[in-house]
PDB file of N, CA and C in Angstrom:
ATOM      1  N   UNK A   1     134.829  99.753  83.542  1.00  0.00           N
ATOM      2  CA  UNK A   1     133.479 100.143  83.899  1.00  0.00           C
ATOM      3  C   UNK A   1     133.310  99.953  85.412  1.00  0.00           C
ATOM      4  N   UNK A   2     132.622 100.361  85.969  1.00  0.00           N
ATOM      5  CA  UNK A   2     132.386 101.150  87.567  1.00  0.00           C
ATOM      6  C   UNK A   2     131.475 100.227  87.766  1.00  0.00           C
ATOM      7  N   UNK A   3     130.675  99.752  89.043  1.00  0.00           N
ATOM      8  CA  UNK A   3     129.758  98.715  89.490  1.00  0.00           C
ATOM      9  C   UNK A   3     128.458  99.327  89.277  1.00  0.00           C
ATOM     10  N   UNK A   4     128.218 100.834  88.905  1.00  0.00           N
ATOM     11  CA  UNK A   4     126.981 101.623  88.603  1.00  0.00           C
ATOM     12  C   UNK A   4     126.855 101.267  87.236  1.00  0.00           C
ATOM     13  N   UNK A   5     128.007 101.211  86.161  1.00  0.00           N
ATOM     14  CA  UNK A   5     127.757 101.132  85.300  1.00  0.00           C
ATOM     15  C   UNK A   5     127.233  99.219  85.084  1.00  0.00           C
ATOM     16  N   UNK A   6     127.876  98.807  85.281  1.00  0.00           N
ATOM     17  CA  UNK A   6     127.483  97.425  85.329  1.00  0.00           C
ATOM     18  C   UNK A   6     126.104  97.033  85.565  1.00  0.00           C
ATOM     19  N   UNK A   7     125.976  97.401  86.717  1.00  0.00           N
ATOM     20  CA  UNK A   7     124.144  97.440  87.075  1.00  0.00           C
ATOM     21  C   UNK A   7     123.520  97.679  86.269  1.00  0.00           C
ATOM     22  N   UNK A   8     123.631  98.977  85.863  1.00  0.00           N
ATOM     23  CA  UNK A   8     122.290  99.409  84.859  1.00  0.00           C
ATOM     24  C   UNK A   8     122.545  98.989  83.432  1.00  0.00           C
ATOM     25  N   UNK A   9     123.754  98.010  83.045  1.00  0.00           N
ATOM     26  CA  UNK A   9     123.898  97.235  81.887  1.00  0.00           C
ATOM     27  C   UNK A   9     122.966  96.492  82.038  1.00  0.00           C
ATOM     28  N   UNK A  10     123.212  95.976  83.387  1.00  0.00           N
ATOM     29  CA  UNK A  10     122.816  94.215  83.458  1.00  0.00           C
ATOM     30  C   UNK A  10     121.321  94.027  83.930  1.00  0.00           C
ATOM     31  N   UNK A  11     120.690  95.237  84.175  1.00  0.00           N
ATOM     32  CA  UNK A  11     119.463  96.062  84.663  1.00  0.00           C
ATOM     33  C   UNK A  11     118.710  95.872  83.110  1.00  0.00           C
ATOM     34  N   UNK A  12     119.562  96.623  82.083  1.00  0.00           N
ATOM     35  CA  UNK A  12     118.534  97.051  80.968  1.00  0.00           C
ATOM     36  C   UNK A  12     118.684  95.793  79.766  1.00  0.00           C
ATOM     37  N   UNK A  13     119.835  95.012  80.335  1.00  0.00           N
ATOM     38  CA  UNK A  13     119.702  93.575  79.743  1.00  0.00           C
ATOM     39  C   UNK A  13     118.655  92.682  79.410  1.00  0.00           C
ATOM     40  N   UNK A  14     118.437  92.987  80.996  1.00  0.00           N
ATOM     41  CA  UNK A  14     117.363  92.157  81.389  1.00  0.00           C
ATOM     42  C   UNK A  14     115.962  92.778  80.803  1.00  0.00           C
ATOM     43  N   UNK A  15     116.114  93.914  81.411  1.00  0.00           N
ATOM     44  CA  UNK A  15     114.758  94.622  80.872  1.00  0.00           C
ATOM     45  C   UNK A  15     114.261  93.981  79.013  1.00  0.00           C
ATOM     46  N   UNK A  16     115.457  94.702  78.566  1.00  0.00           N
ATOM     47  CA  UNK A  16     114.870  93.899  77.169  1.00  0.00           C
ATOM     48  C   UNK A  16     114.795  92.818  76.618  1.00  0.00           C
ATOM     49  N   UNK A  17     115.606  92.047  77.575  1.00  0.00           N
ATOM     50  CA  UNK A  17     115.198  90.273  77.074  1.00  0.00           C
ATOM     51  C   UNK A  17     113.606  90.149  77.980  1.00  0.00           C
ATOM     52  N   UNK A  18     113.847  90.778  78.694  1.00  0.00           N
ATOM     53  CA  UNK A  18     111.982  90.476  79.363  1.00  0.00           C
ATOM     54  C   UNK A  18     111.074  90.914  78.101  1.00  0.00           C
ATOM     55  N   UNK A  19     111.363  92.097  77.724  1.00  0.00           N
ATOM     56  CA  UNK A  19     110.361  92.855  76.722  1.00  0.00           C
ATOM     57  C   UNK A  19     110.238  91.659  75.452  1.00  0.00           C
ATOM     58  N   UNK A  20     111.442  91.515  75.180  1.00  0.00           N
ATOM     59  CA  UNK A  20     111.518  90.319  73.508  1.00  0.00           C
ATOM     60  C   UNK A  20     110.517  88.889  74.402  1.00  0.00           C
ATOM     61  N   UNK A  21     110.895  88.672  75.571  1.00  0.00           N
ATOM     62  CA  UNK A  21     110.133  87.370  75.600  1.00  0.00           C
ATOM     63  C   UNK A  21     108.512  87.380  75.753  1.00  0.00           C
ATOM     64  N   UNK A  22     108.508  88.849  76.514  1.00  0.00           N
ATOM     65  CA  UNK A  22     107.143  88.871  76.487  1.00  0.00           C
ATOM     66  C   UNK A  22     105.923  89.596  75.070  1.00  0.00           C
ATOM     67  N   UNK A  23     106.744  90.173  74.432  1.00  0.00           N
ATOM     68  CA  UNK A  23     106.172  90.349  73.212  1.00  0.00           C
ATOM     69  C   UNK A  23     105.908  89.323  72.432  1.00  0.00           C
ATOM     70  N   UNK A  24     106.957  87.860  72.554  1.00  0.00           N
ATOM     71  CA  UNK A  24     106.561  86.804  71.629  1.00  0.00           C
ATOM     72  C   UNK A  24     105.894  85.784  71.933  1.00  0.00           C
ATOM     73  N   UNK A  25     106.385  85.281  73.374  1.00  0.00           N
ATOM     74  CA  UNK A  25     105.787  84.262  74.311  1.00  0.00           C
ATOM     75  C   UNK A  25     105.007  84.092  75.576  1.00  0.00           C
ATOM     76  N   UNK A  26     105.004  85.256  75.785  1.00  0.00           N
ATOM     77  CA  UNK A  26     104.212  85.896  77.152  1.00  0.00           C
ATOM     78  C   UNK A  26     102.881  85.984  77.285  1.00  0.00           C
ATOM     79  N   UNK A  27     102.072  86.399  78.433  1.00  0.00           N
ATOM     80  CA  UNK A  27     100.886  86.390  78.568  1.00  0.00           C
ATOM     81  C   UNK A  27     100.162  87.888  77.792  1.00  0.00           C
ATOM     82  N   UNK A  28     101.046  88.475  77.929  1.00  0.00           N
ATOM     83  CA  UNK A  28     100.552  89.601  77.295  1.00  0.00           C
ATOM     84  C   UNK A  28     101.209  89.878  75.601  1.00  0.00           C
ATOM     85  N   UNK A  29     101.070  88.817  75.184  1.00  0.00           N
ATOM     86  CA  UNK A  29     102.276  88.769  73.303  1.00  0.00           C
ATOM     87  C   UNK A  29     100.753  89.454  72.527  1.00  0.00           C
ATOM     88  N   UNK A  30      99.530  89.422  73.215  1.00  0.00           N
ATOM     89  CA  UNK A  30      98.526  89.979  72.346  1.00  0.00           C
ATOM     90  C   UNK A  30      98.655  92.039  71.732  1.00  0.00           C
ATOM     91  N   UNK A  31      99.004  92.376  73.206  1.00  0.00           N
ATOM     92  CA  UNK A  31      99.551  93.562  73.381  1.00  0.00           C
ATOM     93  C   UNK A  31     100.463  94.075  72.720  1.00  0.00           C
ATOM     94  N   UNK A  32     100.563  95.734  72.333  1.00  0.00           N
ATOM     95  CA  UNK A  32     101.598  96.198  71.862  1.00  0.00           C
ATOM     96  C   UNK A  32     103.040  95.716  72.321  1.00  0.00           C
ATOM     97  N   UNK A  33     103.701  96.043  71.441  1.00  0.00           N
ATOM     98  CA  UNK A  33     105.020  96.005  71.943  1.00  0.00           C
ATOM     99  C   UNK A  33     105.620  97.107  72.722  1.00  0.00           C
ATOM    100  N   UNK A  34     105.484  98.196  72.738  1.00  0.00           N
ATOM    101  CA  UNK A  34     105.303  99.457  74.070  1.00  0.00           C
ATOM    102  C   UNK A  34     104.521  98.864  74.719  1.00  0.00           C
ATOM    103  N   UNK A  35     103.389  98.305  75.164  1.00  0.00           N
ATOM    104  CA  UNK A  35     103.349  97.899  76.608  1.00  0.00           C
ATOM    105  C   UNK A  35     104.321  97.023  77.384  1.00  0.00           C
ATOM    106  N   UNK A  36     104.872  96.119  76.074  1.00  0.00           N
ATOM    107  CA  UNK A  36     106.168  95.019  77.119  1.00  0.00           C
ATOM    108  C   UNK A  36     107.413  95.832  77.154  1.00  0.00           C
ATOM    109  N   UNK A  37     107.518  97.025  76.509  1.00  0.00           N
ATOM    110  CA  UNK A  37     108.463  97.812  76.704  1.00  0.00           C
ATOM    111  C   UNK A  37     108.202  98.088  78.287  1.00  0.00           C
ATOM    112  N   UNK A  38     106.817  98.560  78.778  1.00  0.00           N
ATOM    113  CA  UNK A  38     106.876  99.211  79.922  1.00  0.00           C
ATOM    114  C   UNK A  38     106.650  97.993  81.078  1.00  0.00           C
ATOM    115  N   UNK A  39     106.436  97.108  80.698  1.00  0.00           N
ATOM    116  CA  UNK A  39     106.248  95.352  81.566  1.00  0.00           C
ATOM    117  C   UNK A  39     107.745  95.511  81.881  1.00  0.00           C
ATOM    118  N   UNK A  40     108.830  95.739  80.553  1.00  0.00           N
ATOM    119  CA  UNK A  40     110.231  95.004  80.960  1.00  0.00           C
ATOM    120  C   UNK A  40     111.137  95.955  81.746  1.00  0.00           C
ATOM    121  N   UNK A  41     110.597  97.388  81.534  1.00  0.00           N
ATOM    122  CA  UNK A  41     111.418  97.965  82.770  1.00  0.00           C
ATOM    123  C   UNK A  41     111.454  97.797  83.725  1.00  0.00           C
ATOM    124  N   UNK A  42     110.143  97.355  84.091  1.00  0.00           N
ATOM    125  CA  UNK A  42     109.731  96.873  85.513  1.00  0.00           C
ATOM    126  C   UNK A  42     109.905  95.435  85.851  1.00  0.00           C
ATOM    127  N   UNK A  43     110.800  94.854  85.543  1.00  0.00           N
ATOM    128  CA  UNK A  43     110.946  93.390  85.033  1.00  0.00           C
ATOM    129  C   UNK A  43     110.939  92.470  86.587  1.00  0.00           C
ATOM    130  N   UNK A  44     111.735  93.101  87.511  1.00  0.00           N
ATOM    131  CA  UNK A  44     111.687  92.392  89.007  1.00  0.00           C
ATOM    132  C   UNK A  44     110.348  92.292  89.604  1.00  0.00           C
ATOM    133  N   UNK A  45     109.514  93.033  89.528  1.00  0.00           N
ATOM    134  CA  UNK A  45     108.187  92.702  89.894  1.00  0.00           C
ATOM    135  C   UNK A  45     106.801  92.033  88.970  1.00  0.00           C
ATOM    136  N   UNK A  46     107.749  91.951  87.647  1.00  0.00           N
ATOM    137  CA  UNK A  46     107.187  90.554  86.606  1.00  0.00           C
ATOM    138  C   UNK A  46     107.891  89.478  87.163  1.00  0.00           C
ATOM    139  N   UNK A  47     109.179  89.376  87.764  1.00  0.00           N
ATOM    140  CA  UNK A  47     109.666  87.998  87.695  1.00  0.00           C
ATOM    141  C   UNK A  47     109.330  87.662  89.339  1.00  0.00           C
ATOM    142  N   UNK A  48     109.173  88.468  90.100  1.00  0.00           N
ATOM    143  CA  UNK A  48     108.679  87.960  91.745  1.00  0.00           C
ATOM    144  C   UNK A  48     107.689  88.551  91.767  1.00  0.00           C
ATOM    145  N   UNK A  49     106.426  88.674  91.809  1.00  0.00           N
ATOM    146  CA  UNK A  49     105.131  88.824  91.943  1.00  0.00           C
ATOM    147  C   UNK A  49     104.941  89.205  93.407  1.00  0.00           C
ATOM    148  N   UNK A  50     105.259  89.035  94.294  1.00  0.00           N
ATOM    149  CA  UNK A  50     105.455  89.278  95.500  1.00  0.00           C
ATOM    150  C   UNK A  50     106.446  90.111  95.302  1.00  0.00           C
ATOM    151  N   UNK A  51     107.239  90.381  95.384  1.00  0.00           N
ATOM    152  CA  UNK A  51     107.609  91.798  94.984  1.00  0.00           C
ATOM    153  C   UNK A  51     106.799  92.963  94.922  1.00  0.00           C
ATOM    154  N   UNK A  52     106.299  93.225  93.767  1.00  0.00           N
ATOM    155  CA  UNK A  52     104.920  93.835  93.087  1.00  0.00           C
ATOM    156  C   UNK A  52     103.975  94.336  94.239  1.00  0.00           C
ATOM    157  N   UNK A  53     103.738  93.133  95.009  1.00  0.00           N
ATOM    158  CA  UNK A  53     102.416  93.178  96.264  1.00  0.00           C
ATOM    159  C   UNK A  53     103.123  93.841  97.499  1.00  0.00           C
ATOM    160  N   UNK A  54     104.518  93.812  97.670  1.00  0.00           N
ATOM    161  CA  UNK A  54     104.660  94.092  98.794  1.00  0.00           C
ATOM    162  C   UNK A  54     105.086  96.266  98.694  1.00  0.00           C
ATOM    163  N   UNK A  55     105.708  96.303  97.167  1.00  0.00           N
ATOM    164  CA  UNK A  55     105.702  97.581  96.831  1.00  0.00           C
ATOM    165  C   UNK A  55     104.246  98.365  97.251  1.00  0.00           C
ATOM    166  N   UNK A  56     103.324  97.872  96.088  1.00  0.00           N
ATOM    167  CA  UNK A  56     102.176  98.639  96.068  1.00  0.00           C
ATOM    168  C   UNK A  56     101.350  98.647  97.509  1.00  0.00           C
ATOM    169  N   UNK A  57     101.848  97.496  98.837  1.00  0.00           N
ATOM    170  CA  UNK A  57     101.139  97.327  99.843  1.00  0.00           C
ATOM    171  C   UNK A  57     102.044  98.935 100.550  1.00  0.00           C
ATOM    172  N   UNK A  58     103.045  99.310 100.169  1.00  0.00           N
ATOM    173  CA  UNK A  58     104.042  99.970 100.748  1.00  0.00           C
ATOM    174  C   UNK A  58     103.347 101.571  99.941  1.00  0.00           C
ATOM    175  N   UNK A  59     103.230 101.615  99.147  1.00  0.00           N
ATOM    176  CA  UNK A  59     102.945 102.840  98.132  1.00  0.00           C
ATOM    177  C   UNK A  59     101.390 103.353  98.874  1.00  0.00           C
ATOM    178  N   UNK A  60     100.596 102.253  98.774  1.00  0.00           N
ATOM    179  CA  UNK A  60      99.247 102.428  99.672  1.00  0.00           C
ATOM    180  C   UNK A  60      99.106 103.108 101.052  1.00  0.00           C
ATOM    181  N   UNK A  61      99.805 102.320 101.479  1.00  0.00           N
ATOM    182  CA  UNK A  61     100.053 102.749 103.047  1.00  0.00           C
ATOM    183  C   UNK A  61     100.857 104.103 103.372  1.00  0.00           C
ATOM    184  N   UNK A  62     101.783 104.584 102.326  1.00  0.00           N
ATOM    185  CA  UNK A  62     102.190 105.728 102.579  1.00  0.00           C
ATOM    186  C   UNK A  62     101.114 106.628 101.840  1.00  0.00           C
ATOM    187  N   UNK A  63     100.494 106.594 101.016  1.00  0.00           N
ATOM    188  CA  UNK A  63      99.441 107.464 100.616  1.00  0.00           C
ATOM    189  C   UNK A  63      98.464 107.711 101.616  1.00  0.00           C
ATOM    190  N   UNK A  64      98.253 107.146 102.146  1.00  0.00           N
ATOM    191  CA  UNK A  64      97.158 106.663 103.228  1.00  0.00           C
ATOM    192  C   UNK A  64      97.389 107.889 104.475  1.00  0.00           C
ATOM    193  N   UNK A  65      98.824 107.414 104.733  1.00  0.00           N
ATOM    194  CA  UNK A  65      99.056 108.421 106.359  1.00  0.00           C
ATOM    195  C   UNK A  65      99.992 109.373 105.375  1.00  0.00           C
ATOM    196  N   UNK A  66      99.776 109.881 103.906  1.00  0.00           N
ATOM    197  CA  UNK A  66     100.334 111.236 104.244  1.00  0.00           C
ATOM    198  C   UNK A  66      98.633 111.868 103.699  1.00  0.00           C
ATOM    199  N   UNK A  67      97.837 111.167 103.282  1.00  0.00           N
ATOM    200  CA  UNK A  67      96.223 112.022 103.465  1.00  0.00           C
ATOM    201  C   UNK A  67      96.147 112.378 104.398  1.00  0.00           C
ATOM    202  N   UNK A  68      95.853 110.856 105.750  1.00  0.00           N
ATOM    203  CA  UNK A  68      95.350 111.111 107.104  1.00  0.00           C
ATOM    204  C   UNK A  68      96.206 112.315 107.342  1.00  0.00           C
ATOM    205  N   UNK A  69      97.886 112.663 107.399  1.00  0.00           N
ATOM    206  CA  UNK A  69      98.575 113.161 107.760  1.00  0.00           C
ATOM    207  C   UNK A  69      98.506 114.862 107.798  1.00  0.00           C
ATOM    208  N   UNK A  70      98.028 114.934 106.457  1.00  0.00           N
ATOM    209  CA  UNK A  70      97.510 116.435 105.742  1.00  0.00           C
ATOM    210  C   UNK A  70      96.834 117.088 106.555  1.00  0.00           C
ATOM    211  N   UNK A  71      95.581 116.244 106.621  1.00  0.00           N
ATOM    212  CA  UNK A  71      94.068 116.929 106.847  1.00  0.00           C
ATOM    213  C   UNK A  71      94.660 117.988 108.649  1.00  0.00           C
TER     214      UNK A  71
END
């Protein structure tokens, strides 16, 4: 197996041990289990929270100047 393949083993590993923990023990275990499906894909910005903030500070800001950018 190739280092691409490895990754996205060890990528969707994770993903679903995030999903199993957070469906049973998590803050959100009230929730469907398709929502921790979609919590655990995204699992690096469940496990660093800062992460998360610095994406969406990044996603914002490019929305921002390609509006301003448009007009």
């Amino acid at each position: 197996m190739n280092i691409k393949g490895t990754f996205f083993s060890v990528y969707f590993m994770l993903a679903i041990a995030t999903t199993i923990y957070g469906s049973i023990w998590g803050d959100f275990n009230y929730k469907g289990f398709a929502y921790n499906v979609g919590r655990g894909l995204v699992w690096p910005f469940i496990w660093f929270p800062t992460l998360g903030a610095i994406v969406g500070s990044l996603l914002l800001f490019g929305f921002i100047a390609y509006a301003s950018l448009k007009k």
